[in-house]
C-alpha atoms as a PDB file:
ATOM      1  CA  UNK A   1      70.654  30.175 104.891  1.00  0.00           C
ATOM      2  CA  UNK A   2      68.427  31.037 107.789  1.00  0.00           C
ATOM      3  CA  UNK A   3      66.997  34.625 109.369  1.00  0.00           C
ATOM      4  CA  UNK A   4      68.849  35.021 112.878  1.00  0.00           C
ATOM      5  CA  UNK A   5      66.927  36.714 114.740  1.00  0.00           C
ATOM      6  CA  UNK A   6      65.899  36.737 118.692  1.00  0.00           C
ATOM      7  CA  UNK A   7      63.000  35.861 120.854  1.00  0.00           C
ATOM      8  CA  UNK A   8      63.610  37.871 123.240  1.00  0.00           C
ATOM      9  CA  UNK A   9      64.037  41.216 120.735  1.00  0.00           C
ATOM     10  CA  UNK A  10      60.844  40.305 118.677  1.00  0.00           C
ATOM     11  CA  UNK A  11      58.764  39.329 121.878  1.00  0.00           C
ATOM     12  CA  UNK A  12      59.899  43.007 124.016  1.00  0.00           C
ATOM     13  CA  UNK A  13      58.727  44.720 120.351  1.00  0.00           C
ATOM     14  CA  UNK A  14      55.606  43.163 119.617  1.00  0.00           C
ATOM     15  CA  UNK A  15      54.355  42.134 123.156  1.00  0.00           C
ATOM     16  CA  UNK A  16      53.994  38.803 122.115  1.00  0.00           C
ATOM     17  CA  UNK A  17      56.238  35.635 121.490  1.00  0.00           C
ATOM     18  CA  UNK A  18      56.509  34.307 117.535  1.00  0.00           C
ATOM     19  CA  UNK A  19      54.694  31.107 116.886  1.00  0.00           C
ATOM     20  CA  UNK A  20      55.615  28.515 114.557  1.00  0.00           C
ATOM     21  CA  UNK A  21      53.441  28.350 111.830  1.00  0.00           C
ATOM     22  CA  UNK A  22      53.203  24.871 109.850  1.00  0.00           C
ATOM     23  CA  UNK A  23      51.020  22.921 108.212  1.00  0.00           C
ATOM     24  CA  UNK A  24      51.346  18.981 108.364  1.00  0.00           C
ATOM     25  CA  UNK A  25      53.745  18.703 105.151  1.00  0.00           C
ATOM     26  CA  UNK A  26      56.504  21.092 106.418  1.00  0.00           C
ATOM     27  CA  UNK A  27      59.015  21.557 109.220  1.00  0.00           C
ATOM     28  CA  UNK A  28      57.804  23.328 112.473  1.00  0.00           C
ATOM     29  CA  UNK A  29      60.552  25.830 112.086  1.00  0.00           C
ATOM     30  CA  UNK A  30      59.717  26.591 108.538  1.00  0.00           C
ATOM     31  CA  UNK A  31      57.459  29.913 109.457  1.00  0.00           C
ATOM     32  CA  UNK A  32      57.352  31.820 112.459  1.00  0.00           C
ATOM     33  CA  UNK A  33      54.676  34.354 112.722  1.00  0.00           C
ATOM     34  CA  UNK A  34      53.983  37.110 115.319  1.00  0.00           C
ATOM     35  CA  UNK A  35      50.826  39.499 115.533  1.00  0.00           C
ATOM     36  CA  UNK A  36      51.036  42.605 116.829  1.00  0.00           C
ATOM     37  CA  UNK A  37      47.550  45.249 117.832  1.00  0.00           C
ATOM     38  CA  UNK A  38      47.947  49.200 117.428  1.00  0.00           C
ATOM     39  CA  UNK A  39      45.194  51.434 117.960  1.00  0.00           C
ATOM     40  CA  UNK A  40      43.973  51.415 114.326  1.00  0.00           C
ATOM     41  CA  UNK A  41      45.617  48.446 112.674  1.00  0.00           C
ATOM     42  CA  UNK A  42      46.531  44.850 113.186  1.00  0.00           C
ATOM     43  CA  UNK A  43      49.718  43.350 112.142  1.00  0.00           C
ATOM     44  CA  UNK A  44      50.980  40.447 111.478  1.00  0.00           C
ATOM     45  CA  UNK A  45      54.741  39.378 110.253  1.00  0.00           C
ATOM     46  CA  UNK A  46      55.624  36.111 109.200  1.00  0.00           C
ATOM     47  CA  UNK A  47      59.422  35.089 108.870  1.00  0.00           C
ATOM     48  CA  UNK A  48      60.323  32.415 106.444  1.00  0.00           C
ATOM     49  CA  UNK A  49      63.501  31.390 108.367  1.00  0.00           C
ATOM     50  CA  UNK A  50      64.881  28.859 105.536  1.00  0.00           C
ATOM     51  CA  UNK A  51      64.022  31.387 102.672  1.00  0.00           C
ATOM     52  CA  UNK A  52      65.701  34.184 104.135  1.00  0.00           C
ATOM     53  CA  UNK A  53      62.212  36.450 103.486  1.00  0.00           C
ATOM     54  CA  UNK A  54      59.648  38.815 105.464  1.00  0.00           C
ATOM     55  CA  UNK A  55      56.130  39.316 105.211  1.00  0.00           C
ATOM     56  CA  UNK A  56      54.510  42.047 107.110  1.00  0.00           C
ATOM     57  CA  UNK A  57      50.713  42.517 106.101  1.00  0.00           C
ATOM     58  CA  UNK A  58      48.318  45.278 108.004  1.00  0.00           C
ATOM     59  CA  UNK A  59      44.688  45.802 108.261  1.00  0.00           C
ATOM     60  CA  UNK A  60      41.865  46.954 110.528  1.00  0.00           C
ATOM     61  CA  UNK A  61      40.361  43.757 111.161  1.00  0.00           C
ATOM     62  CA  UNK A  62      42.141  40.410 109.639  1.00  0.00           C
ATOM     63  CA  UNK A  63      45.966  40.765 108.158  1.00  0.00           C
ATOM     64  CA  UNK A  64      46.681  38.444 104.882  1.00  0.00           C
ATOM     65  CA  UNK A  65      43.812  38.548 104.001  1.00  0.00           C
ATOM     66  CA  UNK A  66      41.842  39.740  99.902  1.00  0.00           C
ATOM     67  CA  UNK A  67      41.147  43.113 101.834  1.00  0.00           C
ATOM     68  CA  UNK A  68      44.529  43.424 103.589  1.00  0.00           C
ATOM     69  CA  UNK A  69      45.292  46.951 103.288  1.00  0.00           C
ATOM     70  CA  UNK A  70      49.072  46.455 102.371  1.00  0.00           C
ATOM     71  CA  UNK A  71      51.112  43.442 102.054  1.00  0.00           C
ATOM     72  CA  UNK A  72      55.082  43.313 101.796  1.00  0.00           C
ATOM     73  CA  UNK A  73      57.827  40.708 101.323  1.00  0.00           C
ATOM     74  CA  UNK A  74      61.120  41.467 101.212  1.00  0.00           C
ATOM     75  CA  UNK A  75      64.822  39.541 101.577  1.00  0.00           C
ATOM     76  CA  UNK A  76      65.433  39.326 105.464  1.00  0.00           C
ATOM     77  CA  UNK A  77      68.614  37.176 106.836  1.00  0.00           C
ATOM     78  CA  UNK A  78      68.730  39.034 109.910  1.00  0.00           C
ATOM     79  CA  UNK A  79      67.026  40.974 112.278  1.00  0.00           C
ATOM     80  CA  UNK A  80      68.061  43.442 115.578  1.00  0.00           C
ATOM     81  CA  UNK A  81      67.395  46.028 117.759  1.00  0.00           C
ATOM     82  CA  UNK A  82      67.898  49.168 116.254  1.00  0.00           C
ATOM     83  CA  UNK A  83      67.622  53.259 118.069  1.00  0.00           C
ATOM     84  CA  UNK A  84      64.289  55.212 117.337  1.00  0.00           C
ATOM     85  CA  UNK A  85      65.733  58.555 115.967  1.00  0.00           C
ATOM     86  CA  UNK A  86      62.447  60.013 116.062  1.00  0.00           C
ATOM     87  CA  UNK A  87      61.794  59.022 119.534  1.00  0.00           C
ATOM     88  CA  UNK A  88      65.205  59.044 122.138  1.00  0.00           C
ATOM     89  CA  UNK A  89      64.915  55.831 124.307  1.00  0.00           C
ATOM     90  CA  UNK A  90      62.911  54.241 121.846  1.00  0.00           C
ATOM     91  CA  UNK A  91      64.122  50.796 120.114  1.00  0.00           C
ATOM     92  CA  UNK A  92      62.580  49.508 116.773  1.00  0.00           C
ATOM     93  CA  UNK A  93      63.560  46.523 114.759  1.00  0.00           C
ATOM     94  CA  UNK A  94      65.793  46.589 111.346  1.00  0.00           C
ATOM     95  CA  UNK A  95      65.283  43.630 108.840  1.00  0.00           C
ATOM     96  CA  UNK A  96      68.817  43.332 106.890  1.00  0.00           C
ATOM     97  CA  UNK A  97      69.737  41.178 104.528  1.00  0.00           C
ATOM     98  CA  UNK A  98      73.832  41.130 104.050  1.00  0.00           C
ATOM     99  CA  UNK A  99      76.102  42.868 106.485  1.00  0.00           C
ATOM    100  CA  UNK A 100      73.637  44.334 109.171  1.00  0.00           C
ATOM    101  CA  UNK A 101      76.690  47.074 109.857  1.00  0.00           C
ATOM    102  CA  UNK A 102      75.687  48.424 106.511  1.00  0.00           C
ATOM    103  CA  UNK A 103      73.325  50.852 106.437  1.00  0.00           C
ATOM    104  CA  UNK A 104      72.007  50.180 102.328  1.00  0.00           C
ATOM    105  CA  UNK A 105      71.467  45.794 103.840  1.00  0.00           C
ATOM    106  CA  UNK A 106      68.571  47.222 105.564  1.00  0.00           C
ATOM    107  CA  UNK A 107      65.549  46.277 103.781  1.00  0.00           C
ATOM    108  CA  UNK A 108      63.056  47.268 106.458  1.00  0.00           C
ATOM    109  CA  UNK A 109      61.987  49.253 109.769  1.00  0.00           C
ATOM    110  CA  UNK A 110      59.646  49.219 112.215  1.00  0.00           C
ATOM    111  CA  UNK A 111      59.284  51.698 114.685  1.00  0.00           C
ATOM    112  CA  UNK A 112      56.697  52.404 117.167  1.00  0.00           C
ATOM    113  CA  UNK A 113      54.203  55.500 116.390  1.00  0.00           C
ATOM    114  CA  UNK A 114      53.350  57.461 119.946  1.00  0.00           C
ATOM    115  CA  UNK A 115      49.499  55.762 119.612  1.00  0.00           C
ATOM    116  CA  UNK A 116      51.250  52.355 118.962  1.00  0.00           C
ATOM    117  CA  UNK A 117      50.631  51.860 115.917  1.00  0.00           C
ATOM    118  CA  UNK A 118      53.883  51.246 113.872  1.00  0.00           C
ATOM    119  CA  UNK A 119      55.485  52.589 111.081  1.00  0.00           C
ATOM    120  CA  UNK A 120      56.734  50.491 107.994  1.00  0.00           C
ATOM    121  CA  UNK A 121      59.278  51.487 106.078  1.00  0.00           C
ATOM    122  CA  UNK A 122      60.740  49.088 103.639  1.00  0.00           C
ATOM    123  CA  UNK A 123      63.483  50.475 101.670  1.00  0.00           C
ATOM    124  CA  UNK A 124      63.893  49.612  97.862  1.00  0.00           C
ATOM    125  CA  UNK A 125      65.928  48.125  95.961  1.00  0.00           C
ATOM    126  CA  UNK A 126      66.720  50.381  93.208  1.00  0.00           C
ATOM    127  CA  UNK A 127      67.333  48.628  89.469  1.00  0.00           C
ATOM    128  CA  UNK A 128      70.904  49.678  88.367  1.00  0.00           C
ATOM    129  CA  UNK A 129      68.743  51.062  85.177  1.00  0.00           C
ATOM    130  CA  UNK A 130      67.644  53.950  87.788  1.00  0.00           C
ATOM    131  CA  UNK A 131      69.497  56.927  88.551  1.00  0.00           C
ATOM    132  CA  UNK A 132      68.703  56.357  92.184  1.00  0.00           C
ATOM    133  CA  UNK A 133      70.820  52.840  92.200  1.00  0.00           C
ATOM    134  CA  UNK A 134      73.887  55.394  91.021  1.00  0.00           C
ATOM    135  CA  UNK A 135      73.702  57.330  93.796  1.00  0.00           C
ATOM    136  CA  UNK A 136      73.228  54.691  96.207  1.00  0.00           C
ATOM    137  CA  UNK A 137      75.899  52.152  94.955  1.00  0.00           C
ATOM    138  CA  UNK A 138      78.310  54.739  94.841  1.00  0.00           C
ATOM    139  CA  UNK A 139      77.884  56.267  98.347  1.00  0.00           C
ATOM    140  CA  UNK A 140      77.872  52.595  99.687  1.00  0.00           C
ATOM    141  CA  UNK A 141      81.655  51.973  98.015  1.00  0.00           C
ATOM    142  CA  UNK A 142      82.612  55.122 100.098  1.00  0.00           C
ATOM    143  CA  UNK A 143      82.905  57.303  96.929  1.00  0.00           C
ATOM    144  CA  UNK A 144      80.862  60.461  96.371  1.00  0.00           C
ATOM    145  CA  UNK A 145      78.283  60.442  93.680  1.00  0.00           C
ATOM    146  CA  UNK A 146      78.979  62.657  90.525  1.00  0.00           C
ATOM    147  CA  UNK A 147      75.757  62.625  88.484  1.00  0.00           C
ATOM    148  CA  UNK A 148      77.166  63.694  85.177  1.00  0.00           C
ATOM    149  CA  UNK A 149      79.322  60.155  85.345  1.00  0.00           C
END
């Protein structure tokens, strides 16, 4: 499989065009990585197009780094334009992986704070052992949830 995903969409977000990242031993179109600036943090994501994954890592002074201040991966096959609730008129990016017209495929957001600065929200995936996975399987197969089942 590979991410799909858009120039054009990732470039108007970030401000800047992805770059393919590659050492001598692998294919240029391996890793694509894009760095982004906010007023407190920088950013960088890297997509591993053939692995269907996302890395997103953020910190005042060097991303991916031993003092990054958070790093996440998470299963990506997709990524689009998506409406800022929070913000009319605003777009941010979903990162899906399955069917992008279901909402429980998204496995990550980024939206736009008014400084710049964005906001990450990855969303779990819940174990089935947890009640939350209950819930959230159920209301995905169009039924509603009974917790005493």
């Amino acid at each position: 499989m590979s991410i799909s995903w858009r120039e054009d969409v990732l470039s108007r977000f970030f401000g800047s065009v992805p770059e393919p990242m590659y050492s001598a031993d692998e294919p240029k179109d391996r890793v694509w990585g894009v760095d982004y600036v906010g007023r407190q943090l920088r950013y960088s994501i890297w997509l591993f197009v053939h692995e269907d994954l996302v890395m997103i890592s953020g910190d005042q002074r060097y991303p991916f780094t031993a003092e990054s201040l958070f790093e996440i991966s998470l299963p990506c096959d997709s990524i689009s334009e998506i409406p800022d609730s929070y913000y009319p008129g605003n777009t941010g990016l979903g990162f899906w992986y399955g069917d992008p017209n279901q909402k429980y495929n998204m496995t990550m957001m980024l939206l736009k704070r008014p400084d710049g600065d964005l906001k990450v929200w990855p969303n779990c995936v819940w174990p089935a052992r947890h009640e939350s996975y209950k819930a959230i399987s159920t209301e995905c197969a169009g039924k509603q949830y009974d917790p005493a089942s």
